[in-house]
N, C-alpha and C. Protein backbone atom coordinates (compact mmCIF):
# COMPACT_ATOMS: atom_id res chain seq x y z
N UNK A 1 1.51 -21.31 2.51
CA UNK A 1 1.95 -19.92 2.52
C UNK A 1 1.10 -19.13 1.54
N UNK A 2 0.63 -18.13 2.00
CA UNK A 2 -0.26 -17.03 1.46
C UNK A 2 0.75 -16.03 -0.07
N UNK A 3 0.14 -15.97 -0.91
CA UNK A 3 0.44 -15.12 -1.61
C UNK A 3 1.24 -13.51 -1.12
N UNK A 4 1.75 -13.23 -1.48
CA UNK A 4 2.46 -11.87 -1.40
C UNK A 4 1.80 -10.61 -2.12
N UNK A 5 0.46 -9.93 -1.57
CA UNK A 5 0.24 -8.62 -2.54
C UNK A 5 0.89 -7.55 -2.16
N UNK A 6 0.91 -6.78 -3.40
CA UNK A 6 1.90 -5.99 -3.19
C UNK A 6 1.08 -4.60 -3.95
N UNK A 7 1.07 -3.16 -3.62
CA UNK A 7 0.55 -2.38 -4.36
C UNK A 7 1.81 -0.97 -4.56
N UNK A 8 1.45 -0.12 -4.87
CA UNK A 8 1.93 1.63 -5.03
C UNK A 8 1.00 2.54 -4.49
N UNK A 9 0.75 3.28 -3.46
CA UNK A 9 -0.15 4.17 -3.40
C UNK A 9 0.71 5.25 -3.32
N UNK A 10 0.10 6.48 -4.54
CA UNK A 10 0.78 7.63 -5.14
C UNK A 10 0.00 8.71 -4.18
N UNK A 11 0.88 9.57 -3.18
CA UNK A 11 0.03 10.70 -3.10
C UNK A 11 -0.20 11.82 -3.61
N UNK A 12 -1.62 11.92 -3.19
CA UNK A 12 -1.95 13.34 -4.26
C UNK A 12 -1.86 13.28 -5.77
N UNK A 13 -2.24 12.09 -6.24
CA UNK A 13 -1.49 12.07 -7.39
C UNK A 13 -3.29 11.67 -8.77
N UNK A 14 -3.51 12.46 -9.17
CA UNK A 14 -4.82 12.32 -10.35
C UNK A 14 -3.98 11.63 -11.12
N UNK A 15 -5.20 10.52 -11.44
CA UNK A 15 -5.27 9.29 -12.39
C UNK A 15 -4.51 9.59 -13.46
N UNK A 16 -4.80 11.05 -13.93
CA UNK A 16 -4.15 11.70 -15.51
C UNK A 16 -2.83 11.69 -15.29
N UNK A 17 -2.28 12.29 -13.50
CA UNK A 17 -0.75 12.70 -13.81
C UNK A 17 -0.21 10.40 -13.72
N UNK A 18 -0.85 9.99 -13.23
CA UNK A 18 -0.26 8.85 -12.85
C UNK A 18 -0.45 8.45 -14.47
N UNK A 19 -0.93 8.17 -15.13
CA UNK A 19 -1.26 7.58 -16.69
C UNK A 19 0.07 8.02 -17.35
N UNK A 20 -0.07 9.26 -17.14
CA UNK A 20 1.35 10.18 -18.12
C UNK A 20 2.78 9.57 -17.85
N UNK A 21 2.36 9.62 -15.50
CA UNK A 21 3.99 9.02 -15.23
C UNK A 21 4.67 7.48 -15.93
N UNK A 22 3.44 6.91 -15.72
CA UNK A 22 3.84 5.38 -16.19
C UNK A 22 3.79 4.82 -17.82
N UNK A 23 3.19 5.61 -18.50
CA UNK A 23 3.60 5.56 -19.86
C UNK A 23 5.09 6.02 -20.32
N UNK A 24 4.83 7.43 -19.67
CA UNK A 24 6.74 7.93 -19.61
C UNK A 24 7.62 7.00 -19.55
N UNK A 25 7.36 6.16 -18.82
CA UNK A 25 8.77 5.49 -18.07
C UNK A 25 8.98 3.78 -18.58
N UNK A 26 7.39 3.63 -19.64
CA UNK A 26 7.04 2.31 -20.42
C UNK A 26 6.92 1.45 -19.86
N UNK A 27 6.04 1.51 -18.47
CA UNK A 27 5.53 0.72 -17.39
C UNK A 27 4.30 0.07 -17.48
N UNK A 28 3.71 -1.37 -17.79
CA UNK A 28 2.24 -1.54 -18.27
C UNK A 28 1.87 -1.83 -16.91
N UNK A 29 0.78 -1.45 -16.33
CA UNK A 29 0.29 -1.60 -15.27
C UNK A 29 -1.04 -1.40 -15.01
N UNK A 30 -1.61 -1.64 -13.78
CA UNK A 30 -3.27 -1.20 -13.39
C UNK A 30 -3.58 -0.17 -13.05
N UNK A 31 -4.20 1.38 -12.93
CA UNK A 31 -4.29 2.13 -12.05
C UNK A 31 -5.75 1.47 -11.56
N UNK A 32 -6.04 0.90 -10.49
CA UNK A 32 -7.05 0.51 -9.63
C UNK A 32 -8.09 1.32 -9.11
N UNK A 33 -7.38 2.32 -8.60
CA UNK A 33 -8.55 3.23 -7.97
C UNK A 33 -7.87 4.15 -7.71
N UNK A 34 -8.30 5.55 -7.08
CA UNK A 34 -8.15 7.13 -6.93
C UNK A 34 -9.16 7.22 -6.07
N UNK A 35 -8.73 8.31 -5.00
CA UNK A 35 -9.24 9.26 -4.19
C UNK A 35 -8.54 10.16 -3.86
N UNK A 36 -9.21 11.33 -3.44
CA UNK A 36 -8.35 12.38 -2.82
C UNK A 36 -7.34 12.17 -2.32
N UNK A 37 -7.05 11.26 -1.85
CA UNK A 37 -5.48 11.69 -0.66
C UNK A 37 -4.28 10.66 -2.10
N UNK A 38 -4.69 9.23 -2.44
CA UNK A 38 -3.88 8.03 -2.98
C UNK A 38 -4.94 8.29 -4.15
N UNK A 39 -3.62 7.34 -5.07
CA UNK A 39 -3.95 7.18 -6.35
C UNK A 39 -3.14 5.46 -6.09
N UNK A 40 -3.79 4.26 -6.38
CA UNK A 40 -3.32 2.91 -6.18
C UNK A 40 -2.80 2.70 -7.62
N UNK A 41 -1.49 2.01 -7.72
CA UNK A 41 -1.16 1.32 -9.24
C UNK A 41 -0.58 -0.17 -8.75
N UNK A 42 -0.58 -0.63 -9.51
CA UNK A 42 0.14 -2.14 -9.49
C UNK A 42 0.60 -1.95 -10.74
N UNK A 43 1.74 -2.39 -11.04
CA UNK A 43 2.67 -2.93 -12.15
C UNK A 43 2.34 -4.35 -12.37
N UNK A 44 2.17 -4.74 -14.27
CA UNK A 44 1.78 -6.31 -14.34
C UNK A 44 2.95 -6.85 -13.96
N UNK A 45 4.36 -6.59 -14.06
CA UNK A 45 5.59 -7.16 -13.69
C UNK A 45 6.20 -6.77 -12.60
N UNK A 46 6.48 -7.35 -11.34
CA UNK A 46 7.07 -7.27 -10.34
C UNK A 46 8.54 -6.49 -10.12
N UNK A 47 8.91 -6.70 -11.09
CA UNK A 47 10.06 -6.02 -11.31
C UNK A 47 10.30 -4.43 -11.74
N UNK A 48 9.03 -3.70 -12.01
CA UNK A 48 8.80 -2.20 -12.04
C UNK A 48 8.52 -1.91 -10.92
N UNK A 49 8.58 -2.21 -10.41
CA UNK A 49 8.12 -1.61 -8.75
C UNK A 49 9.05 -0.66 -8.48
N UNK A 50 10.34 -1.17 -8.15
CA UNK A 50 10.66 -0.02 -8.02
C UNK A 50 11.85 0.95 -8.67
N UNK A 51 11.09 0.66 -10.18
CA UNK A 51 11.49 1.57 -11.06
C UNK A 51 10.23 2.67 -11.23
N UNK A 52 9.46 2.34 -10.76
CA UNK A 52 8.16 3.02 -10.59
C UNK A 52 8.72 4.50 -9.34
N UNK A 53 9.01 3.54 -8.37
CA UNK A 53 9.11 4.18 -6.89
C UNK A 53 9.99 5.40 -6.89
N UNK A 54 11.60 4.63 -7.83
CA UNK A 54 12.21 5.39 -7.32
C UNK A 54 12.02 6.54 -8.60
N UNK A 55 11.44 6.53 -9.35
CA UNK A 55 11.30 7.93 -10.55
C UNK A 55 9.73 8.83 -10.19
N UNK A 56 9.35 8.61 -8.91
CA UNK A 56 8.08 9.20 -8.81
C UNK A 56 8.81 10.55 -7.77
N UNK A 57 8.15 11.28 -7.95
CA UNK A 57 8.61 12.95 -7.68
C UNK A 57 7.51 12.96 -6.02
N UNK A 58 7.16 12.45 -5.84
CA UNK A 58 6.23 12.82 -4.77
C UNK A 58 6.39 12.11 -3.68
N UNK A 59 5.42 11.64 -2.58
CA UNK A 59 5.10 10.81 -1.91
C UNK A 59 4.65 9.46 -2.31
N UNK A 60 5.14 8.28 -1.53
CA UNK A 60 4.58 7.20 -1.85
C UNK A 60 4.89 6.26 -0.59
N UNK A 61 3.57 4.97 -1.41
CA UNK A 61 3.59 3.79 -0.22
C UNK A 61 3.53 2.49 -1.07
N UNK A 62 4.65 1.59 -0.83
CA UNK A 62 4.76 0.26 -1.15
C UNK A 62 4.00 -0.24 -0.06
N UNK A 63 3.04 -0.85 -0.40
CA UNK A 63 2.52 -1.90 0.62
C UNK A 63 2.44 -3.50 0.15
N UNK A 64 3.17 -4.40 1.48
CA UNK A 64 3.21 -5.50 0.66
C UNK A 64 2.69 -6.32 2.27
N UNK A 65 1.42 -7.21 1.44
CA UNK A 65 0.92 -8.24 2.29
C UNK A 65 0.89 -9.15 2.38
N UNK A 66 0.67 -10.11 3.24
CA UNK A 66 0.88 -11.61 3.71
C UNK A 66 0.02 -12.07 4.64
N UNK A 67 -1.18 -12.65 4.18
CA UNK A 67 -2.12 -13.02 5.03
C UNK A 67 -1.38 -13.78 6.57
N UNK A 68 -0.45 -14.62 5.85
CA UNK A 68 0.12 -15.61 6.94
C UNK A 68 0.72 -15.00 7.48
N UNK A 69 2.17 -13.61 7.54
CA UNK A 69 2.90 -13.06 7.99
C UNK A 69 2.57 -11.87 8.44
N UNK A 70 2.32 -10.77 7.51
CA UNK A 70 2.44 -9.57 8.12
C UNK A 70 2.22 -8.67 6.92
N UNK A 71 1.93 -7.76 7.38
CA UNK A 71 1.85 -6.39 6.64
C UNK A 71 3.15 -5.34 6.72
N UNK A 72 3.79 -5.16 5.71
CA UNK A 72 4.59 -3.56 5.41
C UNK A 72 5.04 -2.51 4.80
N UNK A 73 4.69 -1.60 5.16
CA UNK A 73 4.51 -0.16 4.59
C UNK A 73 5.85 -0.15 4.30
N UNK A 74 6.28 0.03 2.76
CA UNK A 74 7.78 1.21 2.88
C UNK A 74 7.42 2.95 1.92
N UNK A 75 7.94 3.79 2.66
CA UNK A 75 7.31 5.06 2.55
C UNK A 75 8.43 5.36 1.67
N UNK A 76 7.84 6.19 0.77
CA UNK A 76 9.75 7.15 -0.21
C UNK A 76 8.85 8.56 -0.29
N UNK A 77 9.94 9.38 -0.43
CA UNK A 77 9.81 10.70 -0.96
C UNK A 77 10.58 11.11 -1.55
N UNK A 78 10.16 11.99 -3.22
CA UNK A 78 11.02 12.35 -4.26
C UNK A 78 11.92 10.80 -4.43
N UNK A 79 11.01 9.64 -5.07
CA UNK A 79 12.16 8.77 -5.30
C UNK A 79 12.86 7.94 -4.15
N UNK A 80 12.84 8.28 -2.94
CA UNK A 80 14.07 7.77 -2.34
C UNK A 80 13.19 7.30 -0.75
N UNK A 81 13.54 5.59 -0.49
CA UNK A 81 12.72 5.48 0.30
C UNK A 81 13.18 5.88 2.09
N UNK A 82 12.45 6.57 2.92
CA UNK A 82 12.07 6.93 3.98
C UNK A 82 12.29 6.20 5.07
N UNK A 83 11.67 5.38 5.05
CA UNK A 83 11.24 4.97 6.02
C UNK A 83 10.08 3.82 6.24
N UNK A 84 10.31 2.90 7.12
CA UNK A 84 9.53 1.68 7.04
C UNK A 84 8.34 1.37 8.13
N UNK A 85 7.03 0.70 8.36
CA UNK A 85 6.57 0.04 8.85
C UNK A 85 5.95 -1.41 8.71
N UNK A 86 6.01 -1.73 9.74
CA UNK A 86 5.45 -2.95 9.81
C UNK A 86 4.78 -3.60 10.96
N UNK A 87 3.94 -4.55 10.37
CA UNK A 87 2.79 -5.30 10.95
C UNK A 87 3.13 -6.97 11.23
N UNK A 88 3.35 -7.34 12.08
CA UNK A 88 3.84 -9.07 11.64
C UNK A 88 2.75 -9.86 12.97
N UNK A 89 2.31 -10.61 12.77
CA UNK A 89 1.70 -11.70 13.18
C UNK A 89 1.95 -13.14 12.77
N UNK A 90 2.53 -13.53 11.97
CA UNK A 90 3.02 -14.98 11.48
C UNK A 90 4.40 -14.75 12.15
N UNK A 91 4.24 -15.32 13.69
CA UNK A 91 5.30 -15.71 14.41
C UNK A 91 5.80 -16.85 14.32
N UNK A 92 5.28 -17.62 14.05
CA UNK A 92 5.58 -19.29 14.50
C UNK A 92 6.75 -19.46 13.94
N UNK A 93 7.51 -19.35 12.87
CA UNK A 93 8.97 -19.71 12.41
C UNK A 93 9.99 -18.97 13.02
N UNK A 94 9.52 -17.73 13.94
CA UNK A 94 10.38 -17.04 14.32
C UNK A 94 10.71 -17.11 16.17
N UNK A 95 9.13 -17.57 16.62
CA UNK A 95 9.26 -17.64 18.03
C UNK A 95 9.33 -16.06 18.30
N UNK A 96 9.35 -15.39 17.86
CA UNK A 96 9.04 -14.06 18.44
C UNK A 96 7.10 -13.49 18.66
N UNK A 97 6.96 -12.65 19.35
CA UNK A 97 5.60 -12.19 19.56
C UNK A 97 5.21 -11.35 18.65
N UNK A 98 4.19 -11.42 18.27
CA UNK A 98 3.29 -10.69 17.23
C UNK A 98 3.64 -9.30 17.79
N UNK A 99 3.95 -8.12 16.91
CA UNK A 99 3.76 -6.72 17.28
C UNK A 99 4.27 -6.16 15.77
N UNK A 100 4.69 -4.72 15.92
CA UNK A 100 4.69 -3.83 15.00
C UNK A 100 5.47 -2.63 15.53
N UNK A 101 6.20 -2.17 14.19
CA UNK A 101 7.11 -0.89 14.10
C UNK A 101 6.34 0.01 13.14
N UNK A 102 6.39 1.65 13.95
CA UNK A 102 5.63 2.41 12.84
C UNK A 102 6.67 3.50 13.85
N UNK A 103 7.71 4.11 13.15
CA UNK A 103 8.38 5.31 13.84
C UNK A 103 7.81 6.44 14.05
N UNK A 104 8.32 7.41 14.82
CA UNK A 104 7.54 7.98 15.69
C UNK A 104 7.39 9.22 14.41
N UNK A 105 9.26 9.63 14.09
CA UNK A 105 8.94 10.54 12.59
C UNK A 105 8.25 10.88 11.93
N UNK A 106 8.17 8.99 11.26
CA UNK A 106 7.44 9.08 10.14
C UNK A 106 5.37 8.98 10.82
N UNK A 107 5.16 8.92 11.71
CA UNK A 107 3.92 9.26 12.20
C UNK A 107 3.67 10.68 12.73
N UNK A 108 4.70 11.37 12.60
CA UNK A 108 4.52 12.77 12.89
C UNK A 108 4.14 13.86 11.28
N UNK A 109 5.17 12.94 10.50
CA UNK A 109 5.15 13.32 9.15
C UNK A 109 3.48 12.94 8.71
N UNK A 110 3.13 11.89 8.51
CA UNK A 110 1.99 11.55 8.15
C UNK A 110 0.46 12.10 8.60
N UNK A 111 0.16 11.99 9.98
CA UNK A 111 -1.03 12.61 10.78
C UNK A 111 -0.63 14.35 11.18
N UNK A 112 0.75 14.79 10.80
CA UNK A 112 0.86 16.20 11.46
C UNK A 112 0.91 17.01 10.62
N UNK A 113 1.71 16.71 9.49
CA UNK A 113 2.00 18.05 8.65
C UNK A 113 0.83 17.91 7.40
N UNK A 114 0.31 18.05 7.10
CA UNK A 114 -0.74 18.17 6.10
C UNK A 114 -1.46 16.81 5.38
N UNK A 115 -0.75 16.08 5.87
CA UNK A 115 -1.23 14.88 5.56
C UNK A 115 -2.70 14.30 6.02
N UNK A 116 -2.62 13.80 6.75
CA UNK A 116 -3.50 12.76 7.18
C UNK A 116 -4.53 13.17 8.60
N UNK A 117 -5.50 12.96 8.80
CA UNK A 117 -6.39 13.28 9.77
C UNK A 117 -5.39 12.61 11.41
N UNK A 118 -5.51 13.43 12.11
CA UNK A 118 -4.74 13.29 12.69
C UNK A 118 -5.27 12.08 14.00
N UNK A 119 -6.64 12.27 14.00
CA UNK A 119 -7.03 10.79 14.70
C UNK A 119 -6.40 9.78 14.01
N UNK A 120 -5.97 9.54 12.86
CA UNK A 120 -5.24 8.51 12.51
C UNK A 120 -4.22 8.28 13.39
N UNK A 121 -3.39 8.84 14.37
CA UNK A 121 -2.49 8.11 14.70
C UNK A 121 -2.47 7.84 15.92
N UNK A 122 -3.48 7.78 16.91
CA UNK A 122 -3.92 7.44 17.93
C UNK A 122 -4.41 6.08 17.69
N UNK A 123 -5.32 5.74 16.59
CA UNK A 123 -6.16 4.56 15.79
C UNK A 123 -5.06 3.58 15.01
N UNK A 124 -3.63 4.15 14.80
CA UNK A 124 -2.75 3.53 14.76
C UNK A 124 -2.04 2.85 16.04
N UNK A 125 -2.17 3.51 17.09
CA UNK A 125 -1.38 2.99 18.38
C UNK A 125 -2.30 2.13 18.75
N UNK A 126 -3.48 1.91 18.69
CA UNK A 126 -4.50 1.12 18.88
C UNK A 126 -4.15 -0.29 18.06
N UNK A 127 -4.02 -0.14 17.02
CA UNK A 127 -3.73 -1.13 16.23
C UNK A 127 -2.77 -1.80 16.88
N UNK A 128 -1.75 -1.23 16.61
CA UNK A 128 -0.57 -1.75 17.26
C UNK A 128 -0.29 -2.41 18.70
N UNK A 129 -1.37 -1.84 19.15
CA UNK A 129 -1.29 -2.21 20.89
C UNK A 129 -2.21 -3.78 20.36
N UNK A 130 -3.60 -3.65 19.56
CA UNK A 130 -4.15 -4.86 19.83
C UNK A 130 -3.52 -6.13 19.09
N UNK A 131 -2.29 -5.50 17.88
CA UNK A 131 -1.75 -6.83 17.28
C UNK A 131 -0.75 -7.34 18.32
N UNK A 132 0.20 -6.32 19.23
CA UNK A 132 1.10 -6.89 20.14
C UNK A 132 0.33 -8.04 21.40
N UNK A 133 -1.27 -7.89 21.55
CA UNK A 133 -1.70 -8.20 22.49
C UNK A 133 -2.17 -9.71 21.60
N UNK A 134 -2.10 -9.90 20.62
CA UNK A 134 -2.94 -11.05 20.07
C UNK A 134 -4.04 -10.80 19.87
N UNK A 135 -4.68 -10.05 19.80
CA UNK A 135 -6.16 -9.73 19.31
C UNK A 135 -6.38 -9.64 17.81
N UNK A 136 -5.76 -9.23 17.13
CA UNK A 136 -5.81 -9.29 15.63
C UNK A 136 -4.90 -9.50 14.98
N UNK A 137 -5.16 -9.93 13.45
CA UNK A 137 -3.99 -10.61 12.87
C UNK A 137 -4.70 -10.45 11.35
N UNK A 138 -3.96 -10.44 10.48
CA UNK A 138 -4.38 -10.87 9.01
C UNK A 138 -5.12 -9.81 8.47
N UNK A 139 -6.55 -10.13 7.77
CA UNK A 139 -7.07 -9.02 6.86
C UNK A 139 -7.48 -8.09 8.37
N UNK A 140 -7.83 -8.43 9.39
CA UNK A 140 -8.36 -7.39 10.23
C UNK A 140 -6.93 -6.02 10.33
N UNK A 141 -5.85 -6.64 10.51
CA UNK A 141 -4.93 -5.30 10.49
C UNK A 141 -5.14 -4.86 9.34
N UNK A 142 -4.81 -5.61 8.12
CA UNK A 142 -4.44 -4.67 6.83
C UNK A 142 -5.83 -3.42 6.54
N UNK A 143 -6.98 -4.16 6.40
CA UNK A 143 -8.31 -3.02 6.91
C UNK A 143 -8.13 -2.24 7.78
N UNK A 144 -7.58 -2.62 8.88
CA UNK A 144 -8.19 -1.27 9.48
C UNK A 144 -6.61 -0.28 9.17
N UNK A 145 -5.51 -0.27 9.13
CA UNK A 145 -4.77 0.07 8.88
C UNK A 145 -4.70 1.20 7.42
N UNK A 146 -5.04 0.46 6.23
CA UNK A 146 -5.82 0.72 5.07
C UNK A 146 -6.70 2.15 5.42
N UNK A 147 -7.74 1.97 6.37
CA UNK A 147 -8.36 2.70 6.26
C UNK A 147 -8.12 3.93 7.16
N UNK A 148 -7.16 3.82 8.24
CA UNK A 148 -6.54 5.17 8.16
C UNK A 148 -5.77 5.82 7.30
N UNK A 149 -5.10 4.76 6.66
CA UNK A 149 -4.38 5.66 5.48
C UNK A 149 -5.69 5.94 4.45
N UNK A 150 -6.79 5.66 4.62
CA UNK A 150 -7.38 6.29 3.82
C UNK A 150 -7.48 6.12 1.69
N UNK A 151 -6.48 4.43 2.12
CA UNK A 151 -6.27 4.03 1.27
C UNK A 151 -7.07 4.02 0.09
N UNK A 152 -7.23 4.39 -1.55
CA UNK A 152 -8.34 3.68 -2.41
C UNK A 152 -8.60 2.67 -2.82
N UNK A 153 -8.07 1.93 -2.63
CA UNK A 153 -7.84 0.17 -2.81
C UNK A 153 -6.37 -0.63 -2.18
N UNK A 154 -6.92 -1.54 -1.64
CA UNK A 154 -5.96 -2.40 -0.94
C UNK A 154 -5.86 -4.20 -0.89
N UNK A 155 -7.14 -4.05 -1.52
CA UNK A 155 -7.51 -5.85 -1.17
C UNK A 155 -7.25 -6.21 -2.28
N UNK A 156 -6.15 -7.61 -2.41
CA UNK A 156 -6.50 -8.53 -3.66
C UNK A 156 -5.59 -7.88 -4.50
N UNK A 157 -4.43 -7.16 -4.20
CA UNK A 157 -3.51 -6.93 -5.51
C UNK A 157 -2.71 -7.38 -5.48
N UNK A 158 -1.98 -7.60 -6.47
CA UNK A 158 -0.80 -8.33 -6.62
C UNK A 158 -0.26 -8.45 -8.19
N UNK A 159 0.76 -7.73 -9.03
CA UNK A 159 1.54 -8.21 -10.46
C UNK A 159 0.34 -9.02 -10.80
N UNK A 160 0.29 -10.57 -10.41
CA UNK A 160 0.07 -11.70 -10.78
C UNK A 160 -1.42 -11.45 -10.48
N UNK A 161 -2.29 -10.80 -9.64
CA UNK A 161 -3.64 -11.09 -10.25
C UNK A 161 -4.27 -10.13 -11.12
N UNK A 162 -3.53 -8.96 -11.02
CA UNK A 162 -4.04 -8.29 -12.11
C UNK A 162 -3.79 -8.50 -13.38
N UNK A 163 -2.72 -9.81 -13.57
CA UNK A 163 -3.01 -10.27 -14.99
C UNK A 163 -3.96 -11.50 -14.85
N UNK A 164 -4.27 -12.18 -13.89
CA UNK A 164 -5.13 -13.22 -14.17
C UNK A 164 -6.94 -12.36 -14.25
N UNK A 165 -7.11 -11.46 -13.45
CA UNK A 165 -7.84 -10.71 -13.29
C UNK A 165 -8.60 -9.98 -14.44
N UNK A 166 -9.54 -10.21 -15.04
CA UNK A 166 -9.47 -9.62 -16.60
C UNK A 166 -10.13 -7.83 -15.63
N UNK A 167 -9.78 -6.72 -16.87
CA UNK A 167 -10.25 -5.42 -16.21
C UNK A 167 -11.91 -5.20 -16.14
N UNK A 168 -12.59 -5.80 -16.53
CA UNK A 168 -13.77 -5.78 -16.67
C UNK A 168 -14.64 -6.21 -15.60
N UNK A 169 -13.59 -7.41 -14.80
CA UNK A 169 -13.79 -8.22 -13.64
C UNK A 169 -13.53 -7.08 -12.42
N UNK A 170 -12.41 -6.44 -12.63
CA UNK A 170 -11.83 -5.70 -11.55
C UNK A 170 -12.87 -4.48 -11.36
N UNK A 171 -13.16 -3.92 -12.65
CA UNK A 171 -14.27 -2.89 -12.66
C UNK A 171 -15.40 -2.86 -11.77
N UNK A 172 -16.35 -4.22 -11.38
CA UNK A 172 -17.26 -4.57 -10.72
C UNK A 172 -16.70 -3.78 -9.62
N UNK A 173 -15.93 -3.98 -8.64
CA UNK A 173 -15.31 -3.24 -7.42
C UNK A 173 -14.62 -2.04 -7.52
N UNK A 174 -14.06 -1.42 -8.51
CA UNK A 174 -13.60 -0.59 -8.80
C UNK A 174 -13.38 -0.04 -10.50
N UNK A 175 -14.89 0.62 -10.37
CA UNK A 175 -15.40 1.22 -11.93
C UNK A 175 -14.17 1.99 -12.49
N UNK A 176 -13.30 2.51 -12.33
CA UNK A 176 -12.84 3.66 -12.86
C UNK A 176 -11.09 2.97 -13.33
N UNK A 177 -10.80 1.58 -12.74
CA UNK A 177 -9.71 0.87 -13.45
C UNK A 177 -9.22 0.86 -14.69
N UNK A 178 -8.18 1.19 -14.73
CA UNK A 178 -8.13 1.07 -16.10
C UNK A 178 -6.31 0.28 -16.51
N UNK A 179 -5.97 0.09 -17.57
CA UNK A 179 -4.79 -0.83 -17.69
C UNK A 179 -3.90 0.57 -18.51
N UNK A 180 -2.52 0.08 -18.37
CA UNK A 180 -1.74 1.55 -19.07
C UNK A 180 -0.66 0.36 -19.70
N UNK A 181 -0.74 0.77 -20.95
CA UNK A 181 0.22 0.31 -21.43
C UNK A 181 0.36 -1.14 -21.78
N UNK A 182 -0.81 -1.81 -21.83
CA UNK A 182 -0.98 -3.53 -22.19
C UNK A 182 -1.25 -3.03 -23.74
């Protein structure tokens, strides 16, 4: 069985306001990377997650992965979570067929109202059509998925490797890392 990563992607959210939020709240964690749309954090302890989630004023995305199982999005706004998707391909214990839930809402919310490029959610039904069909599974969903959300980092997080992970190491892939609160 594959590890469990797990991340935070903050929207709209500069590195500075995310530094301030998670010191506030005496959270030691990674901020990983930033771009325009996400700001990525991981918490070194699993257990801030979602003390993180639910005191963040904005948009957000728990994403938690499973090479062997599946990928899933849980969405919150102002604190309070939304709404869910998911990706599953590790059928075999379940006897059910590989496919995926992404509501119609929360894809209206995301690609329609100011969010997100709106070819994203056509490139989402795509996805979804080729994981229900067996065509892809594992890092190929979480990538391409990732990269409609337009994600700034997605690969390789997890509590547990960003403490085995020294920041200097993480830097190589993502210069602008930094640790809050170690």
């Amino acid at each position: 069985m594959s590890e469990v990563g797990t991340s935070l992607h903050l929207w709209r959210a500069p590195a500075a306001d995310v530094r301030g939020f998670v010191s506030a709240l005496g959270v030691a964690c990674r901020i990983v990377a930033s771009n325009s749309h996400w700001t990525c954090v991981v918490p070194f302890d699993r257990e801030d997650e979602p003390k993180l989630l639910s005191a963040w004023t904005g948009r957000a995305i728990y994403w938690s992965y499973s090479e062997d199982y599946g990928l899933g999005l849980d969405f919150y706004e102002s604190g309070q979570f939304v709404a869910q998707a998911s990706f599953v391909w590790g059928t075999a214990l379940t006897g059910e067929p590989p496919g995926g839930n992404f509501p119609a809402e929360l894809r209206r919310k995301l690609f329609g109202d100011e969010a997100l490029p709106e070819s994203g959610a056509a490139e989402l039904e795509r996805v979804l059509a080729d994981l229900e069909a067996g065509l892809i599974s594992g890092s190929v969903v979480r990538d391409r998925v990732a990269h409609i959300f337009e994600l700034a980092a997605f690969e390789w997080l997890s509590p547990e490797l960003c403490l085995q992970m020294g920041l200097e190491d993480v830097r190589q892939e993502y210069p602008d890392a930094e640790d809050i609160g170690m």
